[in-house]
C-alpha atoms as a PDB file:
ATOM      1  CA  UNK A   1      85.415 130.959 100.970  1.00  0.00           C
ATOM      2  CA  UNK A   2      82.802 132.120 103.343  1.00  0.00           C
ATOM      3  CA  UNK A   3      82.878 131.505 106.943  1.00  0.00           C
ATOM      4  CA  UNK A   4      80.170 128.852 106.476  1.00  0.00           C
ATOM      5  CA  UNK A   5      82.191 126.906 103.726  1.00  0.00           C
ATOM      6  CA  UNK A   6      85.142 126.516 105.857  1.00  0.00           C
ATOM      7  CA  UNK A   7      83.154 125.345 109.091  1.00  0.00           C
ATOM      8  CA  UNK A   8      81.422 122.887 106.624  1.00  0.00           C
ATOM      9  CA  UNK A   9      84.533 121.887 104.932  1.00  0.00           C
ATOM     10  CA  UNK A  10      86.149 121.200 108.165  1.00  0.00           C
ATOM     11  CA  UNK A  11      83.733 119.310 109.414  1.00  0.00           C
ATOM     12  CA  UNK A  12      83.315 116.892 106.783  1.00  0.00           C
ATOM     13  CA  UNK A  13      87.095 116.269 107.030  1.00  0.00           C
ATOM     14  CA  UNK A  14      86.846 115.848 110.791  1.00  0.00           C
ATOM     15  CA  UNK A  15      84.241 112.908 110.733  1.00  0.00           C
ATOM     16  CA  UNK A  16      86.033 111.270 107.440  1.00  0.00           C
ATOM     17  CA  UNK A  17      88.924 111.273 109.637  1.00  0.00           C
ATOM     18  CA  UNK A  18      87.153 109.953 113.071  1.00  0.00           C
ATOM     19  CA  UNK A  19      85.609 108.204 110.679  1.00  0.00           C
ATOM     20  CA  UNK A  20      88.691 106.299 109.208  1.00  0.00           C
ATOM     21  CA  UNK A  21      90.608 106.464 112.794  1.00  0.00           C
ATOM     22  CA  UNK A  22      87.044 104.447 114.072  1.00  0.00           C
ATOM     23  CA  UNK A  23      87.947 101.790 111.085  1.00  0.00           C
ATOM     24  CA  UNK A  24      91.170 101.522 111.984  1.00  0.00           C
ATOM     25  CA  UNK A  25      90.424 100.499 115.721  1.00  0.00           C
ATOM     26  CA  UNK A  26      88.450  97.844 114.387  1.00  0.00           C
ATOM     27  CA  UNK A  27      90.702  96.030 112.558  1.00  0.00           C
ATOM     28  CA  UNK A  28      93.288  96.158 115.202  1.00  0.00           C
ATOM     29  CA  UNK A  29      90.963  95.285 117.797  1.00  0.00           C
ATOM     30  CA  UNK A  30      88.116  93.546 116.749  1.00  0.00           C
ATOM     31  CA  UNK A  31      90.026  90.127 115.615  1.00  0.00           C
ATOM     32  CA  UNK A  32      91.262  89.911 119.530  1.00  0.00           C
ATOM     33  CA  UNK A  33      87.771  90.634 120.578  1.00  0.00           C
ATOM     34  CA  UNK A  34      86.098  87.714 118.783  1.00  0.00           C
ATOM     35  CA  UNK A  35      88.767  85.467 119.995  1.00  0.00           C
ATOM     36  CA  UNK A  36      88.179  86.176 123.381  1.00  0.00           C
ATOM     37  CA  UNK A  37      84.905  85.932 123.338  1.00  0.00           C
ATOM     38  CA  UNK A  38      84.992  82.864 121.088  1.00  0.00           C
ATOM     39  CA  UNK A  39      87.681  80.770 123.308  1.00  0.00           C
ATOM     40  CA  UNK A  40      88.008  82.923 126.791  1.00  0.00           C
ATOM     41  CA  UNK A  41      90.784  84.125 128.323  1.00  0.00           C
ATOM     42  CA  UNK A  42      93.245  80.873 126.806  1.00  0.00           C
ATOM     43  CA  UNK A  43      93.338  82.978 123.301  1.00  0.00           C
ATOM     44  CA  UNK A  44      95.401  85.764 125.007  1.00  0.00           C
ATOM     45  CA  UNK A  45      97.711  83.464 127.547  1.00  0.00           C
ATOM     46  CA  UNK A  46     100.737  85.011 126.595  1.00  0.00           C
ATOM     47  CA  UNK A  47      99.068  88.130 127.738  1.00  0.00           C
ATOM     48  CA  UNK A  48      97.738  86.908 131.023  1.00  0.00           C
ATOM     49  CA  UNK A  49     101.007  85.331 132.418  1.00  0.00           C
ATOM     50  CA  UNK A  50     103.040  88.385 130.950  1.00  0.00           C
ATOM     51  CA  UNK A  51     100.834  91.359 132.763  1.00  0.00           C
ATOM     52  CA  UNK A  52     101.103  88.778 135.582  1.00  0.00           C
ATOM     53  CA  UNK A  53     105.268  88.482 135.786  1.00  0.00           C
ATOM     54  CA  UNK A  54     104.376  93.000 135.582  1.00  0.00           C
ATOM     55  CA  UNK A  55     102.378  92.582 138.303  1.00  0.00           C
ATOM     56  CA  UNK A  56     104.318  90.183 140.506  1.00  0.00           C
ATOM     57  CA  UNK A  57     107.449  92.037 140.360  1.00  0.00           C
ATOM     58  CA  UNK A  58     105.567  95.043 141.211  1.00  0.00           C
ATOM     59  CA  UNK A  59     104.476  93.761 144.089  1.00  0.00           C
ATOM     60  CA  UNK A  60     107.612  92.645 145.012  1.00  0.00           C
ATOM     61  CA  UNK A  61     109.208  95.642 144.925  1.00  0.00           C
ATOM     62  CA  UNK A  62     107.525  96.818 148.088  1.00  0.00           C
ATOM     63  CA  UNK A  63     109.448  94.223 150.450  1.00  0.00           C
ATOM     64  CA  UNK A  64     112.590  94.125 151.129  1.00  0.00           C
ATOM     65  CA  UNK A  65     113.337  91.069 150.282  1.00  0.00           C
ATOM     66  CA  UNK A  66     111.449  90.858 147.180  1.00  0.00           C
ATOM     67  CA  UNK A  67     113.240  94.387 145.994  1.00  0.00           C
ATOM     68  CA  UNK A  68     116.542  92.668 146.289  1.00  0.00           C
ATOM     69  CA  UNK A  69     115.272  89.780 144.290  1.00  0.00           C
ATOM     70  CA  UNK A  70     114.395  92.040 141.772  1.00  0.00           C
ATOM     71  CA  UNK A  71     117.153  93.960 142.068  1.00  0.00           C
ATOM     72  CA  UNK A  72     119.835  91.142 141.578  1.00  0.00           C
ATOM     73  CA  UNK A  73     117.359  89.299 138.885  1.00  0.00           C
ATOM     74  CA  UNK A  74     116.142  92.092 136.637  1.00  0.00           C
ATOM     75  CA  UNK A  75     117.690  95.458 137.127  1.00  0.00           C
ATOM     76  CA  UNK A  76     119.627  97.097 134.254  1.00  0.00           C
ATOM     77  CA  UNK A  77     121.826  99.782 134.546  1.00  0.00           C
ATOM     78  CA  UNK A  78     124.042 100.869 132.074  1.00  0.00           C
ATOM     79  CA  UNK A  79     127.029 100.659 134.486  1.00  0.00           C
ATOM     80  CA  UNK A  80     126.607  96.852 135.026  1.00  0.00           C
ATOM     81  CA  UNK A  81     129.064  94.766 132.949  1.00  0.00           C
ATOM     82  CA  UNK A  82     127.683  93.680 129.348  1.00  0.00           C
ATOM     83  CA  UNK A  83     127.369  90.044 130.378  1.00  0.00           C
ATOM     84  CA  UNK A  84     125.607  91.011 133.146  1.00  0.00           C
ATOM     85  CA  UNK A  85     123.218  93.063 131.834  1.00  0.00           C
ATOM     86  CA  UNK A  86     122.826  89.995 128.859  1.00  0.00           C
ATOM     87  CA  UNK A  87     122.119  87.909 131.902  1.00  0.00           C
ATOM     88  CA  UNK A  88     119.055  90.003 133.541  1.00  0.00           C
ATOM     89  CA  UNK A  89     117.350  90.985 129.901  1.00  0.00           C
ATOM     90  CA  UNK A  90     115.173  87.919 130.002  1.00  0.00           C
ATOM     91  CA  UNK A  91     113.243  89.378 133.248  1.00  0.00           C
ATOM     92  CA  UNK A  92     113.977  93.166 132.844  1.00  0.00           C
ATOM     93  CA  UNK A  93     111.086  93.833 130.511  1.00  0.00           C
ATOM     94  CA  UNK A  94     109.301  92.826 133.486  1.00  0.00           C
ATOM     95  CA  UNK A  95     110.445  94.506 136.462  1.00  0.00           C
ATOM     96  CA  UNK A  96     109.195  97.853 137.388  1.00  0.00           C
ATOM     97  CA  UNK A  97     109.597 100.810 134.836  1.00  0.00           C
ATOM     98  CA  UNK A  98     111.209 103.833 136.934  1.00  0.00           C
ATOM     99  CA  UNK A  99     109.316 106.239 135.271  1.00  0.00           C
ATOM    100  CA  UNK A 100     105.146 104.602 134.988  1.00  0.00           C
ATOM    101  CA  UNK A 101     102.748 103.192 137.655  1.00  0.00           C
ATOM    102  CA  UNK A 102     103.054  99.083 138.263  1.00  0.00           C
ATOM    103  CA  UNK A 103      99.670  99.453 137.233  1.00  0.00           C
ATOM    104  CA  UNK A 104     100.271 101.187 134.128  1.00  0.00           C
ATOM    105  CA  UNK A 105     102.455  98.679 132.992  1.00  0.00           C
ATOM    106  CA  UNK A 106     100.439  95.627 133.623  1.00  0.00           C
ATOM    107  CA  UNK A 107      97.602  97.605 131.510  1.00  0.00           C
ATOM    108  CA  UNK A 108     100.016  98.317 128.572  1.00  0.00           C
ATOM    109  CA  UNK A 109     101.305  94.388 128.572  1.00  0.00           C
ATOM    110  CA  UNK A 110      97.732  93.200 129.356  1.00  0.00           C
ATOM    111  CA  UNK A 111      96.040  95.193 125.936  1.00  0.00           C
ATOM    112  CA  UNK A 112      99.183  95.337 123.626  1.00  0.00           C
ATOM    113  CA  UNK A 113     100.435  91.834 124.564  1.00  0.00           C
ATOM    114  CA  UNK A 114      96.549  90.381 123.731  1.00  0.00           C
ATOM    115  CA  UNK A 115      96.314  92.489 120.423  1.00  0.00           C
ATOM    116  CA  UNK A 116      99.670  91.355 119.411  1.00  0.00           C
ATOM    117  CA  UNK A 117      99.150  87.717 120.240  1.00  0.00           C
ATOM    118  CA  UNK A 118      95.986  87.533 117.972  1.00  0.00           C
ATOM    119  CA  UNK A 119      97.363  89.845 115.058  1.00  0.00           C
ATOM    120  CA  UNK A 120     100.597  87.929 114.997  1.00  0.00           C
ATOM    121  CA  UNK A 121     100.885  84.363 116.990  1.00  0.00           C
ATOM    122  CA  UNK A 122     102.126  83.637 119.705  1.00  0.00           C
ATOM    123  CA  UNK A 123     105.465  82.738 119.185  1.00  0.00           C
ATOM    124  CA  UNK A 124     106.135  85.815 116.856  1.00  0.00           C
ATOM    125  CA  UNK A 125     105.016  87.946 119.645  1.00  0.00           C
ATOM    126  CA  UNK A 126     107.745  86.538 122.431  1.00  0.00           C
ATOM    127  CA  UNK A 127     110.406  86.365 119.441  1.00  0.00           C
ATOM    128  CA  UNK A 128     109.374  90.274 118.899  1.00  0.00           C
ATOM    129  CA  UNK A 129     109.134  90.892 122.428  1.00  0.00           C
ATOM    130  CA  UNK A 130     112.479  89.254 123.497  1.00  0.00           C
ATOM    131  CA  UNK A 131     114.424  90.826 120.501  1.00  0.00           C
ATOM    132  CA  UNK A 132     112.902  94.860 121.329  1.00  0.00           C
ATOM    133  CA  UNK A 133     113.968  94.476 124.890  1.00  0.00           C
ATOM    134  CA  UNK A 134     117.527  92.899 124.607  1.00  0.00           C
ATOM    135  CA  UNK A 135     118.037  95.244 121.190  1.00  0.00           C
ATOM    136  CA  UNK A 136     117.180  98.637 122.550  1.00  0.00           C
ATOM    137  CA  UNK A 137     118.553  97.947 125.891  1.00  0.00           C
ATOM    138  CA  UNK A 138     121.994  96.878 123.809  1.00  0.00           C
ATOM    139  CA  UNK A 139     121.388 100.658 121.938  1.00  0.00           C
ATOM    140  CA  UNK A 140     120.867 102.575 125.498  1.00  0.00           C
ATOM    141  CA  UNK A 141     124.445 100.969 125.643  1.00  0.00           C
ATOM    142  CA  UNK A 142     125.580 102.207 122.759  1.00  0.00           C
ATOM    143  CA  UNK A 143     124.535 105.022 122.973  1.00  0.00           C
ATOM    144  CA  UNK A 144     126.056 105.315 126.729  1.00  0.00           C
ATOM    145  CA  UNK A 145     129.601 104.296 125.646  1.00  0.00           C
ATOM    146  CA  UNK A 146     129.437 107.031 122.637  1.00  0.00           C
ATOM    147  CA  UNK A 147     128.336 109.338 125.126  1.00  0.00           C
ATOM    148  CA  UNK A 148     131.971 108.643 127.120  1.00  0.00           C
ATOM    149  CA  UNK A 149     134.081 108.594 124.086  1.00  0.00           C
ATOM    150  CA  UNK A 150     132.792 111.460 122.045  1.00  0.00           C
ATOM    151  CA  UNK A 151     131.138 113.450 124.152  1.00  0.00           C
ATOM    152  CA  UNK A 152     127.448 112.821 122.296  1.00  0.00           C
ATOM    153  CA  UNK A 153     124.342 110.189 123.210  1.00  0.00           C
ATOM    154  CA  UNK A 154     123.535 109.956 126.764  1.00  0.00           C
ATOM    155  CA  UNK A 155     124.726 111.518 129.585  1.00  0.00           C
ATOM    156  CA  UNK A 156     126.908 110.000 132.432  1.00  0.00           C
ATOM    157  CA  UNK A 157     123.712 109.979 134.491  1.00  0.00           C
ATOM    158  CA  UNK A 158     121.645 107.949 132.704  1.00  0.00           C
ATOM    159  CA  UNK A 159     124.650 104.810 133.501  1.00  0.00           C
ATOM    160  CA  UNK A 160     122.703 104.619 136.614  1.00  0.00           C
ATOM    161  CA  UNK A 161     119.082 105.245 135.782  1.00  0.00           C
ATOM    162  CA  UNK A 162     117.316 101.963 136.207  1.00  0.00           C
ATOM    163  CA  UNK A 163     116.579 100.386 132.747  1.00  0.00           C
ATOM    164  CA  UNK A 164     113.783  98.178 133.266  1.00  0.00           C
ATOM    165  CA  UNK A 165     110.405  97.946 132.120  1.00  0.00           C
ATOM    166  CA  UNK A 166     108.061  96.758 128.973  1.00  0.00           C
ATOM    167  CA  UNK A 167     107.525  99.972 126.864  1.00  0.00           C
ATOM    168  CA  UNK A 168     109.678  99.090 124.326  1.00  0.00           C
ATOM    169  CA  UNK A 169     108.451  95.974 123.708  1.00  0.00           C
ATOM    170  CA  UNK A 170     104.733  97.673 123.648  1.00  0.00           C
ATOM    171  CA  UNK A 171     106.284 100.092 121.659  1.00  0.00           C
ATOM    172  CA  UNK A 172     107.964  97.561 118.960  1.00  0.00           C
ATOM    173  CA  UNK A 173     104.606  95.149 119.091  1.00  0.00           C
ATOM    174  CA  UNK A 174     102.278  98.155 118.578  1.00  0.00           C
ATOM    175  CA  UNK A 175     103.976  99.537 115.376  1.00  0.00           C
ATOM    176  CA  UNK A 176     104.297  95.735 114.111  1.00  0.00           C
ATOM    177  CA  UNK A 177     100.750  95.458 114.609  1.00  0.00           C
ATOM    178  CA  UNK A 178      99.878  98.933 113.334  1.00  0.00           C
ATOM    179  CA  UNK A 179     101.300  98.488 109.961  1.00  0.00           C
ATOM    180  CA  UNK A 180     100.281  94.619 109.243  1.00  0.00           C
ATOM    181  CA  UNK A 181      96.478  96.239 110.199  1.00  0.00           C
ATOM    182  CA  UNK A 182      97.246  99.514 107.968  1.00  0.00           C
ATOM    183  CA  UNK A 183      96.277 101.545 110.784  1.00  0.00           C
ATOM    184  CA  UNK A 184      98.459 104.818 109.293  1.00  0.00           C
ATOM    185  CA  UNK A 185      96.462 106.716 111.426  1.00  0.00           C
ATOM    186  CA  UNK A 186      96.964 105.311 115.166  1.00  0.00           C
ATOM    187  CA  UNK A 187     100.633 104.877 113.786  1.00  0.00           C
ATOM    188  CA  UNK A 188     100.715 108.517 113.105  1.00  0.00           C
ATOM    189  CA  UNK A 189      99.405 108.911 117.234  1.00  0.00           C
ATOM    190  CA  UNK A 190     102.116 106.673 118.564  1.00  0.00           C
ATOM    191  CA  UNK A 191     105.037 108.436 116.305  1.00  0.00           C
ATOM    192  CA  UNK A 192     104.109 111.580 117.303  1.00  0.00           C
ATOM    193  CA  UNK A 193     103.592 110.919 121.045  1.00  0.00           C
ATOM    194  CA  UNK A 194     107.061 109.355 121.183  1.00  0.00           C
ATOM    195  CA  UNK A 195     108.942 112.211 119.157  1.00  0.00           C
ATOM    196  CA  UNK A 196     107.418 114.283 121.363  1.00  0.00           C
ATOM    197  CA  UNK A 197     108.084 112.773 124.641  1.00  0.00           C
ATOM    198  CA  UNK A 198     111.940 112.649 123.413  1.00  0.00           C
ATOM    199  CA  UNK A 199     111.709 116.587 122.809  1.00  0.00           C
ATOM    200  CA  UNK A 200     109.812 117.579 126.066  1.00  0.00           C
ATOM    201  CA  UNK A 201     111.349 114.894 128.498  1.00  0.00           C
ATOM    202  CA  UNK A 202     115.050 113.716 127.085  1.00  0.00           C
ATOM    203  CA  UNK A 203     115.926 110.767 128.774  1.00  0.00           C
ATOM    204  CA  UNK A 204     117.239 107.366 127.940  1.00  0.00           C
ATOM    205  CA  UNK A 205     113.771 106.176 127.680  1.00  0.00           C
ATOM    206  CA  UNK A 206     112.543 108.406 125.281  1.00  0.00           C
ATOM    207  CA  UNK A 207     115.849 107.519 123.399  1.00  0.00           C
ATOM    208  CA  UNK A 208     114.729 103.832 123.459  1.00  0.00           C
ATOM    209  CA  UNK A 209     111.392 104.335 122.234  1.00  0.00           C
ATOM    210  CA  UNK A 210     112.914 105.784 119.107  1.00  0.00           C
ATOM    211  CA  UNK A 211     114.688 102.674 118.744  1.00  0.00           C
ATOM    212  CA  UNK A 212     111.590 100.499 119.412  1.00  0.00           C
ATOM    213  CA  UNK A 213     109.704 102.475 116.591  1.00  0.00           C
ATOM    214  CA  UNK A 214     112.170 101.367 114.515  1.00  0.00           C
ATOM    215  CA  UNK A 215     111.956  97.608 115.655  1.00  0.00           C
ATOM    216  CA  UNK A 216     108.514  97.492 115.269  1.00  0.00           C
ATOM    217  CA  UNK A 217     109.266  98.225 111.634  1.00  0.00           C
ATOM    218  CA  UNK A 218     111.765  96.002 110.540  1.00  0.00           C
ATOM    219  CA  UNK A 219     110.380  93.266 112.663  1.00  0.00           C
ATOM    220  CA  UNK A 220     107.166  94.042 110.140  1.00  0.00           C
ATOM    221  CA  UNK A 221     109.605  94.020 106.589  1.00  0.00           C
ATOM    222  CA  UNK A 222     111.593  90.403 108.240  1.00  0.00           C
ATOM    223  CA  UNK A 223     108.306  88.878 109.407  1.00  0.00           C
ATOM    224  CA  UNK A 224     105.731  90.182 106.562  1.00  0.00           C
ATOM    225  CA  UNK A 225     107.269  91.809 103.852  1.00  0.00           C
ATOM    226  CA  UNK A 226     110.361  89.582 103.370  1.00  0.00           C
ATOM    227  CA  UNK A 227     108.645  86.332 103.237  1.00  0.00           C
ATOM    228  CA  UNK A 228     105.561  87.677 100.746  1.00  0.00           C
ATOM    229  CA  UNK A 229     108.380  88.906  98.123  1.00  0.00           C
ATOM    230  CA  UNK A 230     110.203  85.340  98.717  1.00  0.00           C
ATOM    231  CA  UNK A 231     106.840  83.521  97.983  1.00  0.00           C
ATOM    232  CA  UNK A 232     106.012  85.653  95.035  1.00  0.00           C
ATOM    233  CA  UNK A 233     109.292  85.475  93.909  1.00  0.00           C
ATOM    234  CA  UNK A 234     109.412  81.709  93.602  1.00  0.00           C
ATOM    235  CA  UNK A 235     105.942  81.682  91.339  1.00  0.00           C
ATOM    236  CA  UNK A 236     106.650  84.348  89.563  1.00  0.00           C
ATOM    237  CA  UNK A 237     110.387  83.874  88.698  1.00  0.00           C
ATOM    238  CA  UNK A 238     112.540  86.211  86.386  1.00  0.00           C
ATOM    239  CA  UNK A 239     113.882  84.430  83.691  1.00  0.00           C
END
């Protein structure tokens, strides 16, 4: 193949697959688009008073005595009894990430939160949201305690890295949304950019964003999958 071939053959694969990534974003985020525009900001509350609890405990956190309210309300360590850790799950997903700008994180709740809430309802996207952040901050635990006994998972320092934040959750809602959408390709992105943060930076929050991946995907099979076979199943029955 001549020189020219391949630079026309690779082109035409490039724009089919801008082409198909630009598709994609559509579907994803048109629908929350229209509704916004259609009904104002009361389509995407969930969103608003979300990125709002991100932003108020970021604030917070500046004072001293709205760091020690956070502190004794939200923060997770590993280190912390179970029950108490079960206690502050509710508000962790809010309170500052140690590792991303306050500002970062009330952008990721703000555009993930607003997607999700259109794609999926409202209440499945708290019942998603609640279950990521209370499952993969159960795994980091997990994973901490095999880490003790066996000498694998996490290391000893990560039992007193703070465990806060909302990326799992974005991370969980995004691949829900991703795959209800068939969006393979911005799935693809978001694999790949979490594999790779585990490889480049291993921490316990790369660990957890494995997890999440794999949240996002079951809570797509139990929410989607499950309950299409169940209807089909009941008109279609094997006799």
């Amino acid at each position: 193949m001549s020189a020219q071939a391949a630079w026309a053959t690779w082109s035409a694969r490039t724009a089919t697959a801008w082409h198909g990534l630009a598709e994609e974003c559509a579907r994803v985020f048109g629908p929350p688009a229209r509704a916004v525009r259609a009904r104002g900001p009361r389509s995407v509350s969930l969103a608003l008073v979300c990125a709002g609890l991100v932003a108020l405990f970021g604030l917070l956190q500046h004072t001293g005595p709205g760091w020690r309210l956070v502190e004794h309300a939200a923060a997770v360590y590993q280190a912390l009894p179970i029950w108490l850790i079960v206690l502050r799950l509710p508000l962790s997903m809010f309170a500052p990430a140690p590792d991303l700008p306050a500002w970062g994180a009330v952008a990721q709740v703000l555009v993930v939160f607003a997607v999700a809430e259109i794609q999926l309802g409202r209440w499945r996207t708290s019942l998603v949201a609640v279950c990521a952040n209370a499952l993969t901050t159960l795994s980091a635990r997990l994973m901490w305690v095999i880490g003790q006994t066996l000498g694998v998972g996490t290391p000893q320092i990560d039992a007193y890295e703070l465990d806060t934040g909302p990326s799992t959750v974005v991370v969980a809602l995004s691949v829900y949304v991703l795959l209800r959408a068939r969006a393979w390709r911005l799935l693809a992105l978001i694999t790949l950019a979490m594999v790779l943060e585990t490889l480049l930076a291993p921490n316990l929050a790369g660990r957890e964003h494995l997890v999440a991946l794999g949240l996002g995907a079951v809570a797509y099979l139990l929410g989607d999958r499950v309950p299409i076979a169940v209807r089909n199943r009941r008109r279609h029955p094997i006799l």
